[in-house]
PDB file of N, CA and C in Angstrom:
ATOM      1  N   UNK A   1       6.020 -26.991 -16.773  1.00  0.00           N
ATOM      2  CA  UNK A   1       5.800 -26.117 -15.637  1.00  0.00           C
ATOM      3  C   UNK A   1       5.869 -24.661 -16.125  1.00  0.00           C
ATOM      4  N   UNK A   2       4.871 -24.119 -15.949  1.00  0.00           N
ATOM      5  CA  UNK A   2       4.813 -22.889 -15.944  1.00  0.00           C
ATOM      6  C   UNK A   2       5.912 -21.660 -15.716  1.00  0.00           C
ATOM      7  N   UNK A   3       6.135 -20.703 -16.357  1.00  0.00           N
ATOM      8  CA  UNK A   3       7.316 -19.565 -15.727  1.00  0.00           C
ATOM      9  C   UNK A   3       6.601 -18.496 -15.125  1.00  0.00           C
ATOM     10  N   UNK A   4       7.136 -18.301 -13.993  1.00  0.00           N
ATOM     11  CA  UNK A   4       6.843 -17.631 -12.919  1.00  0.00           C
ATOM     12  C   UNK A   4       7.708 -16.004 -13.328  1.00  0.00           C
ATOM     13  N   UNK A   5       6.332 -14.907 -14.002  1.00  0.00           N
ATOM     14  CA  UNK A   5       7.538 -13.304 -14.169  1.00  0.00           C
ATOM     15  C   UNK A   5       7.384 -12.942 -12.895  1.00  0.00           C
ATOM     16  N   UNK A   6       9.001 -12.782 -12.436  1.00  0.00           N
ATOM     17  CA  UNK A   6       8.962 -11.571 -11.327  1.00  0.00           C
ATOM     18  C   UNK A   6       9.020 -10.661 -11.577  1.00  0.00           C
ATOM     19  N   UNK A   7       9.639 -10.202 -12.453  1.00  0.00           N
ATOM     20  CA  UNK A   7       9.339  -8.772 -13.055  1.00  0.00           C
ATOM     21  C   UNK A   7       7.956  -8.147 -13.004  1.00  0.00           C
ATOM     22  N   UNK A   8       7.342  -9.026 -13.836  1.00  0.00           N
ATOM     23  CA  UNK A   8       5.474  -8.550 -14.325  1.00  0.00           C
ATOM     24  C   UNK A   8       5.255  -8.242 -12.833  1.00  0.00           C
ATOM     25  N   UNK A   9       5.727  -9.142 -11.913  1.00  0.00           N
ATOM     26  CA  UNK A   9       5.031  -8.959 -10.481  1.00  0.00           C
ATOM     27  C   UNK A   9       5.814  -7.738  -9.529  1.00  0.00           C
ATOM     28  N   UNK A  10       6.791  -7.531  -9.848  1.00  0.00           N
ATOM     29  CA  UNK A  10       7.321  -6.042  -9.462  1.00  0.00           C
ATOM     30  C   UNK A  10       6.793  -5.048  -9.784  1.00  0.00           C
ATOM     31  N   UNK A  11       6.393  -4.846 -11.002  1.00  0.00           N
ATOM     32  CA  UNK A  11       5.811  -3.552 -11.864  1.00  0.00           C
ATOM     33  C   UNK A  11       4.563  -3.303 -11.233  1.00  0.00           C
ATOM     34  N   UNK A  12       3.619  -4.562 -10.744  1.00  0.00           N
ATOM     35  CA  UNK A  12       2.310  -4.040 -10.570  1.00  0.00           C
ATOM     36  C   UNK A  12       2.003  -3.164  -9.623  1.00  0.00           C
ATOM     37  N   UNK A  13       1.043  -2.390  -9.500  1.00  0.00           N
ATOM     38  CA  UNK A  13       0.878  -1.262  -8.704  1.00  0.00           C
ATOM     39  C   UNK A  13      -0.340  -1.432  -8.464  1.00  0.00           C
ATOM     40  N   UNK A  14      -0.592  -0.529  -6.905  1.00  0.00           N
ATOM     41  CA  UNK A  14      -1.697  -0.356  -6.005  1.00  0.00           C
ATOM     42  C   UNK A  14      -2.228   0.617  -6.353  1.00  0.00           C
ATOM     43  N   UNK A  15      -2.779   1.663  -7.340  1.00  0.00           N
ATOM     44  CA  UNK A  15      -3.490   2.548  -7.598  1.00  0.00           C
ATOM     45  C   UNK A  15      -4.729   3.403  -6.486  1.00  0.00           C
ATOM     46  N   UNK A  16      -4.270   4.783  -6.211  1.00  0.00           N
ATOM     47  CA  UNK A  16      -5.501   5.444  -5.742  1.00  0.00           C
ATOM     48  C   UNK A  16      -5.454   6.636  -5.688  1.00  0.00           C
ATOM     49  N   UNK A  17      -6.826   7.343  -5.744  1.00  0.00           N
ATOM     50  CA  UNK A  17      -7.317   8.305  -6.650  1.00  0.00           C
ATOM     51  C   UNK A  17      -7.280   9.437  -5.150  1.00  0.00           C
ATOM     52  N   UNK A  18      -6.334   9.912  -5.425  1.00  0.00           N
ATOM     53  CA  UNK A  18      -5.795  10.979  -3.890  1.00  0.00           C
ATOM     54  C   UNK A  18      -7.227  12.054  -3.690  1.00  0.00           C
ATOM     55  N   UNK A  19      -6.940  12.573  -2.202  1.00  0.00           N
ATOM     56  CA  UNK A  19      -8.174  14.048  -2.206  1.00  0.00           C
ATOM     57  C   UNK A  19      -8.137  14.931  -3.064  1.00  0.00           C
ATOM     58  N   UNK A  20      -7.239  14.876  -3.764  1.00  0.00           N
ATOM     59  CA  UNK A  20      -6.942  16.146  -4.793  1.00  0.00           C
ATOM     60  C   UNK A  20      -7.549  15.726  -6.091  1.00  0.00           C
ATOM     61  N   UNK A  21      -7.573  14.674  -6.436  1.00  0.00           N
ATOM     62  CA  UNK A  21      -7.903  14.108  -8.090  1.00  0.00           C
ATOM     63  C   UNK A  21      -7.307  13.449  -8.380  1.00  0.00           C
ATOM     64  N   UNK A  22      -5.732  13.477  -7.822  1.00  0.00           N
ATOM     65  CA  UNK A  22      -4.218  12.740  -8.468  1.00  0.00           C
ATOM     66  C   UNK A  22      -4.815  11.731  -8.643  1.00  0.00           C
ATOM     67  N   UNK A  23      -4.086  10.747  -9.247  1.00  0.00           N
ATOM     68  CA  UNK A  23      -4.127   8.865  -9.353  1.00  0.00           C
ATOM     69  C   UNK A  23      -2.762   9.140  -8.452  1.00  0.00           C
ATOM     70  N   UNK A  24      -2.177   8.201  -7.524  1.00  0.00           N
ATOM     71  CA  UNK A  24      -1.281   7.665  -7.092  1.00  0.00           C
ATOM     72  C   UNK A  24      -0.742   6.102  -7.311  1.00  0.00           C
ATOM     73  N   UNK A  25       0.383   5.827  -8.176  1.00  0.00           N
ATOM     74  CA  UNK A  25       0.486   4.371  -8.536  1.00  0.00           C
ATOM     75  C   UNK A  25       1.561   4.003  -7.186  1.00  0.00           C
ATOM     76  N   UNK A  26       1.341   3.662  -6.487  1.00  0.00           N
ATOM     77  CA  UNK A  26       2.211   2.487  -5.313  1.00  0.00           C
ATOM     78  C   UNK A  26       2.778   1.279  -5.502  1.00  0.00           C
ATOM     79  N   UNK A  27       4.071   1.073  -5.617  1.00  0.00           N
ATOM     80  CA  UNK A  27       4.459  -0.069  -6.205  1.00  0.00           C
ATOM     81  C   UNK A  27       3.711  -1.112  -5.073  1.00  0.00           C
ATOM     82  N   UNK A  28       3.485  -2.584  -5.357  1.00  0.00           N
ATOM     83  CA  UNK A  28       3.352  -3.980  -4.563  1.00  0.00           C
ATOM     84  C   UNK A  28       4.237  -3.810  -3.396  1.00  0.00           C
ATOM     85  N   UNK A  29       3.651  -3.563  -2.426  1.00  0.00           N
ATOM     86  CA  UNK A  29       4.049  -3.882  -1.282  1.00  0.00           C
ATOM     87  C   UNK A  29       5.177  -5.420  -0.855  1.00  0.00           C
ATOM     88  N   UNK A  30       6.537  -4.792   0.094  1.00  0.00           N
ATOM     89  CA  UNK A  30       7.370  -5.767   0.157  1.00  0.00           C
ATOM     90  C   UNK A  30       6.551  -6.890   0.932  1.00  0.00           C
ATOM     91  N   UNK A  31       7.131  -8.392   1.173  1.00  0.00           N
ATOM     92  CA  UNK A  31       6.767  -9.177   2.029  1.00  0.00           C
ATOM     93  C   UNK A  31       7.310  -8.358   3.765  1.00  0.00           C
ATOM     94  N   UNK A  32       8.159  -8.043   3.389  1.00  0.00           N
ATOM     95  CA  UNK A  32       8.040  -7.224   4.896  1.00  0.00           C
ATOM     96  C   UNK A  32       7.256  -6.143   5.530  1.00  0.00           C
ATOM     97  N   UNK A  33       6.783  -5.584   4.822  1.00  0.00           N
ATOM     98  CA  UNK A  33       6.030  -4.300   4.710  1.00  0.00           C
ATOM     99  C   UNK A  33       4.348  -5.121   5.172  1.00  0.00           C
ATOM    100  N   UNK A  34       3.973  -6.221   4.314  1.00  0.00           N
ATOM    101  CA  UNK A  34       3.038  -6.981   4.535  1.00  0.00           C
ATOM    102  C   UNK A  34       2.977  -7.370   6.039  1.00  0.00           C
ATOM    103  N   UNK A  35       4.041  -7.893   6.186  1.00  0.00           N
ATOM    104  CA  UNK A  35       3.912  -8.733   7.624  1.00  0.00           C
ATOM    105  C   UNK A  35       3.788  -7.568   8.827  1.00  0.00           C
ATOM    106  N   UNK A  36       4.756  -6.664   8.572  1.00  0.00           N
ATOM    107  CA  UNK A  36       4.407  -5.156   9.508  1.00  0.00           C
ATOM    108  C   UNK A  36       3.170  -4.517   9.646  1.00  0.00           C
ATOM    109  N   UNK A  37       2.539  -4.888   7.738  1.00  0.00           N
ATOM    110  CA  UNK A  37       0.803  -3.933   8.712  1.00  0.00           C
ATOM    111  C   UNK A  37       0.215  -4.845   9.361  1.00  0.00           C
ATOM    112  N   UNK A  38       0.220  -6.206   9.154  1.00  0.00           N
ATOM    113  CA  UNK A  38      -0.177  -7.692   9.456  1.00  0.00           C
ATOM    114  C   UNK A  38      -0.329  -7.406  11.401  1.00  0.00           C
ATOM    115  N   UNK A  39       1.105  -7.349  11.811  1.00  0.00           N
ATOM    116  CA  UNK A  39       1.220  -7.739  13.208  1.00  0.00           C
ATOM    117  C   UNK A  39       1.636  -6.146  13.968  1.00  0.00           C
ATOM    118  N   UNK A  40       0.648  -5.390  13.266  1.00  0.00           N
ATOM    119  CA  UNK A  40       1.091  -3.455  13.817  1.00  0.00           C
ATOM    120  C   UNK A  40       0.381  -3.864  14.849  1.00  0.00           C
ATOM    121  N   UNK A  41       0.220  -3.134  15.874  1.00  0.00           N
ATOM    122  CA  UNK A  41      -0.800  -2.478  16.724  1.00  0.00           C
ATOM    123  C   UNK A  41      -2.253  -1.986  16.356  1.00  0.00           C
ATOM    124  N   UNK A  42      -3.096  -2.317  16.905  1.00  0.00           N
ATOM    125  CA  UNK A  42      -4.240  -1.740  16.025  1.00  0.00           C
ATOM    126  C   UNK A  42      -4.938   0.263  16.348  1.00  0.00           C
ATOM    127  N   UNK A  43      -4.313   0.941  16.566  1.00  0.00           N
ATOM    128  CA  UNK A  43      -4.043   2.172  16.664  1.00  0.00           C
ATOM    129  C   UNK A  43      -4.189   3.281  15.706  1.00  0.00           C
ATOM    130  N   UNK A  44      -4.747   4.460  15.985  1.00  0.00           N
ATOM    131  CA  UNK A  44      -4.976   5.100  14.160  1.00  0.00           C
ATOM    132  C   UNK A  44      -3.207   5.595  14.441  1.00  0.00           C
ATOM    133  N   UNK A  45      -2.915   6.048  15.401  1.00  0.00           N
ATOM    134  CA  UNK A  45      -1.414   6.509  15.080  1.00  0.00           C
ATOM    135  C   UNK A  45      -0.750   5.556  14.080  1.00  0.00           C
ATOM    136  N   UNK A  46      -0.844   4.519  14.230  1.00  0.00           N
ATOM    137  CA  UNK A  46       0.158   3.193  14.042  1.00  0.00           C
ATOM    138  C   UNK A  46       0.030   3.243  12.272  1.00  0.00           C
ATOM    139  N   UNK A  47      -1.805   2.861  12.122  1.00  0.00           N
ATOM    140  CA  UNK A  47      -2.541   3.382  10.891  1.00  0.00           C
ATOM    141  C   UNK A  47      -1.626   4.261  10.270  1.00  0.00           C
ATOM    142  N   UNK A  48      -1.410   5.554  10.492  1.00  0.00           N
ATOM    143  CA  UNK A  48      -0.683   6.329   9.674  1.00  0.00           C
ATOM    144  C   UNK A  48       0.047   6.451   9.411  1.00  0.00           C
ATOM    145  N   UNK A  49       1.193   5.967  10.501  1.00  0.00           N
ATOM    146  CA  UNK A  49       2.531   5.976  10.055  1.00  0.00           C
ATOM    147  C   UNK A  49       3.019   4.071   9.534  1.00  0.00           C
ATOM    148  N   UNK A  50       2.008   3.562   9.246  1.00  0.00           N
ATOM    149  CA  UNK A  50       2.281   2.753   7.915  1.00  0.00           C
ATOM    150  C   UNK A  50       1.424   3.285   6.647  1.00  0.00           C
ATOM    151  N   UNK A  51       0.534   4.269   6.553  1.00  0.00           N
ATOM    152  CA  UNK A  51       0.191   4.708   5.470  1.00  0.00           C
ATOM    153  C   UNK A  51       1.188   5.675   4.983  1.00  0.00           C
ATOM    154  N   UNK A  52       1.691   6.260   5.533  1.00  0.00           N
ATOM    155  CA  UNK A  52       2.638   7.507   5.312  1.00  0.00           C
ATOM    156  C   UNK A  52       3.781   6.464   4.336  1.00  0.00           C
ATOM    157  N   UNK A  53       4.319   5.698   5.782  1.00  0.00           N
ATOM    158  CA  UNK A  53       5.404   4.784   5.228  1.00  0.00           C
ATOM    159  C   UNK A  53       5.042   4.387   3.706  1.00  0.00           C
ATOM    160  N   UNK A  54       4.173   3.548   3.204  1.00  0.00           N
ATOM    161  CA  UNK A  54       3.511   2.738   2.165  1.00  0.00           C
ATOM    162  C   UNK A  54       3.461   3.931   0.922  1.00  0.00           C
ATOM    163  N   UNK A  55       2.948   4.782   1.257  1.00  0.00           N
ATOM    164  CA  UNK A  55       2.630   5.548   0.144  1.00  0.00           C
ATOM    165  C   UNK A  55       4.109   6.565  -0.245  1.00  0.00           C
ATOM    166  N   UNK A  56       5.087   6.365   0.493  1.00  0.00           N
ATOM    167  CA  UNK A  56       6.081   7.105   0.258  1.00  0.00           C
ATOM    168  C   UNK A  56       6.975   6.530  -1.110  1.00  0.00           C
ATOM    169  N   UNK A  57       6.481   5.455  -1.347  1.00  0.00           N
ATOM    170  CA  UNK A  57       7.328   4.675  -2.267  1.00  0.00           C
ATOM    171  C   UNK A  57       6.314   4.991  -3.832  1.00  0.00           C
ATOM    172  N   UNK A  58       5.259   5.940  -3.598  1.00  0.00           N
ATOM    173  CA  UNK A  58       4.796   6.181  -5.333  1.00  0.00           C
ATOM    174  C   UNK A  58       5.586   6.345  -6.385  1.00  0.00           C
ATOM    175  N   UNK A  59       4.919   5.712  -7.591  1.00  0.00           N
ATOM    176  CA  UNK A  59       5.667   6.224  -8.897  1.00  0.00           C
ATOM    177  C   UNK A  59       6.111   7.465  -8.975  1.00  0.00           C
ATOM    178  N   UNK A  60       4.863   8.266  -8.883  1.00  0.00           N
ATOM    179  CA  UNK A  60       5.088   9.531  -8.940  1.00  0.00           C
ATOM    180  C   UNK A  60       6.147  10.764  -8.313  1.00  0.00           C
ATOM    181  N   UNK A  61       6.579  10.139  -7.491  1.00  0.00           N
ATOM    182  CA  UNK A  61       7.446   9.983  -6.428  1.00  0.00           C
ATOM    183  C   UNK A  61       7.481  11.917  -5.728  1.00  0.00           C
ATOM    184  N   UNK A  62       5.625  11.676  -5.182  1.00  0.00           N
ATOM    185  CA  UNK A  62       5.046  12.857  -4.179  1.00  0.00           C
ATOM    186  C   UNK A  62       5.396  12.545  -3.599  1.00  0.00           C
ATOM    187  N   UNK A  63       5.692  13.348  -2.164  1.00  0.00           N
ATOM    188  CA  UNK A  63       6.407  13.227  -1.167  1.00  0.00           C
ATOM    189  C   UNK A  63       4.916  13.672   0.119  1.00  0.00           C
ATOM    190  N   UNK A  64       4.345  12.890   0.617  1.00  0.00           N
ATOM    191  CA  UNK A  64       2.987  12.913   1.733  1.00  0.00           C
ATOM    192  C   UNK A  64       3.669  13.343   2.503  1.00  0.00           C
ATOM    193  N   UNK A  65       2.969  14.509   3.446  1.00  0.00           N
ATOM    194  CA  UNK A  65       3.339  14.766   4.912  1.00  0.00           C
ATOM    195  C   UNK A  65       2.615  14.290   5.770  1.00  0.00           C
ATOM    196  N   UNK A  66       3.337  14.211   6.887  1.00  0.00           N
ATOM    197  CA  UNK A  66       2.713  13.529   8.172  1.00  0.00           C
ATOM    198  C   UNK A  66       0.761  14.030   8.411  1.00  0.00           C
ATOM    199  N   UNK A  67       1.182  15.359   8.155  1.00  0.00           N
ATOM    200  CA  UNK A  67      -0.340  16.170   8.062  1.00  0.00           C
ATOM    201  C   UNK A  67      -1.412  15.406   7.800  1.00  0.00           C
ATOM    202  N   UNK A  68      -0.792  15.832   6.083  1.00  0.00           N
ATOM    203  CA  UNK A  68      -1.797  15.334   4.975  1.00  0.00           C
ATOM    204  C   UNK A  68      -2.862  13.614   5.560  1.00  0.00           C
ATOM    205  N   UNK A  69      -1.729  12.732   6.007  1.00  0.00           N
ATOM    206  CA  UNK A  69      -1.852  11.570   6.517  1.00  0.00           C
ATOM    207  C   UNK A  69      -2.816  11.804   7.356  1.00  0.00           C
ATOM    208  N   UNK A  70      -2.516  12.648   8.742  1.00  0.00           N
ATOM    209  CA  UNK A  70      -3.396  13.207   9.900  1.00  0.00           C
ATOM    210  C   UNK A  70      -5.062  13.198   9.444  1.00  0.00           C
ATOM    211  N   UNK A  71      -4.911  13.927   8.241  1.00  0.00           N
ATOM    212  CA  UNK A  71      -6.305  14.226   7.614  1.00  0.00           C
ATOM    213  C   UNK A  71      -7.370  13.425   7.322  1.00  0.00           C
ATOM    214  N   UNK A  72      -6.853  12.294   7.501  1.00  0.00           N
ATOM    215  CA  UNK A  72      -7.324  11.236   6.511  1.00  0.00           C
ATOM    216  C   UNK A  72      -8.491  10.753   7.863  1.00  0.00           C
ATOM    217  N   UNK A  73      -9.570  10.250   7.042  1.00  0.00           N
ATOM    218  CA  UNK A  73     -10.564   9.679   8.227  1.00  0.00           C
ATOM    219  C   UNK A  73     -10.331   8.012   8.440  1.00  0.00           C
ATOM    220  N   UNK A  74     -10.905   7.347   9.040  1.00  0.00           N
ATOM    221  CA  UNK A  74     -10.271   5.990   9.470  1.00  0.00           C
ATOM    222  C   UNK A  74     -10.755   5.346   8.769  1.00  0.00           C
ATOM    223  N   UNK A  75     -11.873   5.519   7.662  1.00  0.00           N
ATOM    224  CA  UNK A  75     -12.464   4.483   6.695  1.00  0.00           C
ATOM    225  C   UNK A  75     -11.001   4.617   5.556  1.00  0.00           C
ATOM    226  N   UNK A  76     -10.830   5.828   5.537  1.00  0.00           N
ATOM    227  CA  UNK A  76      -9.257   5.926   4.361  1.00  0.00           C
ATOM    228  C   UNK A  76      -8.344   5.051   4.574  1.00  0.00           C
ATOM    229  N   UNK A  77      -7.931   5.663   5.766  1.00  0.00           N
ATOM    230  CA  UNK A  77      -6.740   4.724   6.272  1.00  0.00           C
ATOM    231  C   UNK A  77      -6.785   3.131   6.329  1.00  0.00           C
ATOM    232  N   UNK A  78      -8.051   3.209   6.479  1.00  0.00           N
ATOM    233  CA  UNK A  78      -8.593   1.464   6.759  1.00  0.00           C
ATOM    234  C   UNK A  78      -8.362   1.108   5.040  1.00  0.00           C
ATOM    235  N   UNK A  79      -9.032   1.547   4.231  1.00  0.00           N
ATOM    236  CA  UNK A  79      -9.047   0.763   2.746  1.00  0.00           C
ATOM    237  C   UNK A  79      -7.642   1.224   2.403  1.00  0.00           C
ATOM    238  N   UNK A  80      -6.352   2.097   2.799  1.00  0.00           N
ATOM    239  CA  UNK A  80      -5.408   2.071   2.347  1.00  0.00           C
ATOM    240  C   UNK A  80      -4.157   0.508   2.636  1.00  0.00           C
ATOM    241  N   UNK A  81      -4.611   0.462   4.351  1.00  0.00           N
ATOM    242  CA  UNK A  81      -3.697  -0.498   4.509  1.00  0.00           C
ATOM    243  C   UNK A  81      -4.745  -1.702   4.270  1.00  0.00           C
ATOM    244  N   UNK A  82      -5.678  -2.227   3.926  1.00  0.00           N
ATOM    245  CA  UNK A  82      -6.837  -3.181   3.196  1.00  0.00           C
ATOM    246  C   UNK A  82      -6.071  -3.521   2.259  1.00  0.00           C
ATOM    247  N   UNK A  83      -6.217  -2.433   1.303  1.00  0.00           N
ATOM    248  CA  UNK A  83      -5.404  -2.827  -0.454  1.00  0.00           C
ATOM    249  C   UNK A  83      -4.057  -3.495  -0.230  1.00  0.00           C
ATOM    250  N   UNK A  84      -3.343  -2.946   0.762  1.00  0.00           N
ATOM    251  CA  UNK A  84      -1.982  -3.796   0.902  1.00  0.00           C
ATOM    252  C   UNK A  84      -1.972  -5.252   1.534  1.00  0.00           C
ATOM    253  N   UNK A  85      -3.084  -5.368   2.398  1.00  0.00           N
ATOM    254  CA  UNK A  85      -3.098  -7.351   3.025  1.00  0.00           C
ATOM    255  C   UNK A  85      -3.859  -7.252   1.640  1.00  0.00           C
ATOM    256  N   UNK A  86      -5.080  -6.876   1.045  1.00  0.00           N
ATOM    257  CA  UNK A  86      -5.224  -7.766   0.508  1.00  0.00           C
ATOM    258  C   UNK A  86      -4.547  -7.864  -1.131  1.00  0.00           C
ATOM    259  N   UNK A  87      -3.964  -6.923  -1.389  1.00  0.00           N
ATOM    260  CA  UNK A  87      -2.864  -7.437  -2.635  1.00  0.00           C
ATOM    261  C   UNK A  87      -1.768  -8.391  -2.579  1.00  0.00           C
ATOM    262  N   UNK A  88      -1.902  -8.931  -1.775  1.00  0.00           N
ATOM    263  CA  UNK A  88      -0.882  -9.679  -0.839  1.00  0.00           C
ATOM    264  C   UNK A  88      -1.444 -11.087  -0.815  1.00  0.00           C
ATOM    265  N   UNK A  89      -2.554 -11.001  -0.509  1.00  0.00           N
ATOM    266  CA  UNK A  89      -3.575 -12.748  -0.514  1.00  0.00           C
ATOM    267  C   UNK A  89      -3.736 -12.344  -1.754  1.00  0.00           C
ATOM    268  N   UNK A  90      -3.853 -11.603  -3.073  1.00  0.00           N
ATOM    269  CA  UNK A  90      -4.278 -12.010  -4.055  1.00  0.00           C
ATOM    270  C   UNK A  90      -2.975 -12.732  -4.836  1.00  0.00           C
ATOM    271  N   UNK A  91      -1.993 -12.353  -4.606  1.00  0.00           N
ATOM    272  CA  UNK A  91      -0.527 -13.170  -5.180  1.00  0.00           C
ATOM    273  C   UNK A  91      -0.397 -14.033  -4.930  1.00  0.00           C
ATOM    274  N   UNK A  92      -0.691 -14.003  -3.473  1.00  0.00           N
ATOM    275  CA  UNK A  92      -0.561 -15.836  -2.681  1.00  0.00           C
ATOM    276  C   UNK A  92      -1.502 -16.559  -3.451  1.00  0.00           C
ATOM    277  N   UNK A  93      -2.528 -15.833  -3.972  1.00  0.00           N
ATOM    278  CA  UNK A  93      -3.646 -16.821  -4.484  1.00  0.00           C
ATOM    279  C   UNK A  93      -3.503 -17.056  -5.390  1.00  0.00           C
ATOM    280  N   UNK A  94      -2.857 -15.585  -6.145  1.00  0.00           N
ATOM    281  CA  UNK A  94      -2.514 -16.109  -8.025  1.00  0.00           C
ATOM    282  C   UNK A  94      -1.267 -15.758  -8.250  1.00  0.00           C
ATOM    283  N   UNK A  95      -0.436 -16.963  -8.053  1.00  0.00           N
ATOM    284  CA  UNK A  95       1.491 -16.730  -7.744  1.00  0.00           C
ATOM    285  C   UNK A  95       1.667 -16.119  -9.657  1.00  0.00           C
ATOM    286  N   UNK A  96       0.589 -16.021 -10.520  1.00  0.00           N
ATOM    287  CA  UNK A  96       1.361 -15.363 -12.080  1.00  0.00           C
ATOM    288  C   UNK A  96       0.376 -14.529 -12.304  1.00  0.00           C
TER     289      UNK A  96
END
């Protein structure tokens, strides 16, 4: 039977390339964090303040303002909380 790294699977990161140029590395989203954008409200408010939330945890450890978030158009916000369900079915799909 195979060994299962949790580690390897902690480290991995959600990568994205901010309005500015930055790269932003985002650690893997918790299973709780998952299930919260899962069963949010479907709302752009709601949208942001789980993008805000999500992205607060970067490597880099920038600190987003509510603003910045504000700014964002709904295709953003949409592929931000996207990458998080779907990094989420990709583990479920490939548990190593």
């Amino acid at each position: 039977m195979p060994i299962i790294d949790l580690q390897a699977l902690t480290e991995q990161t959600i990568d994205f390339k901010w309005l500015d140029g930055e790269v932003i590395h985002v650690p893997q989203p918790s299973a709780r964090f998952v299930n919260k954008v899962d069963r949010a409200e479907n709302t752009i408010s709601k949208a942001q303040e789980l993008v805000l939330e999500f992205l607060q945890t970067n490597k880099e450890k920038r600190e987003f303002t509510k603003g910045e978030i504000e700014n964002l158009n709904s295709a953003q916000l949409t592929a931000i909380l996207m990458a998080v369900l779907g990094f989420a079915q990709e583990v479920d799909s490939h548990p190593n």
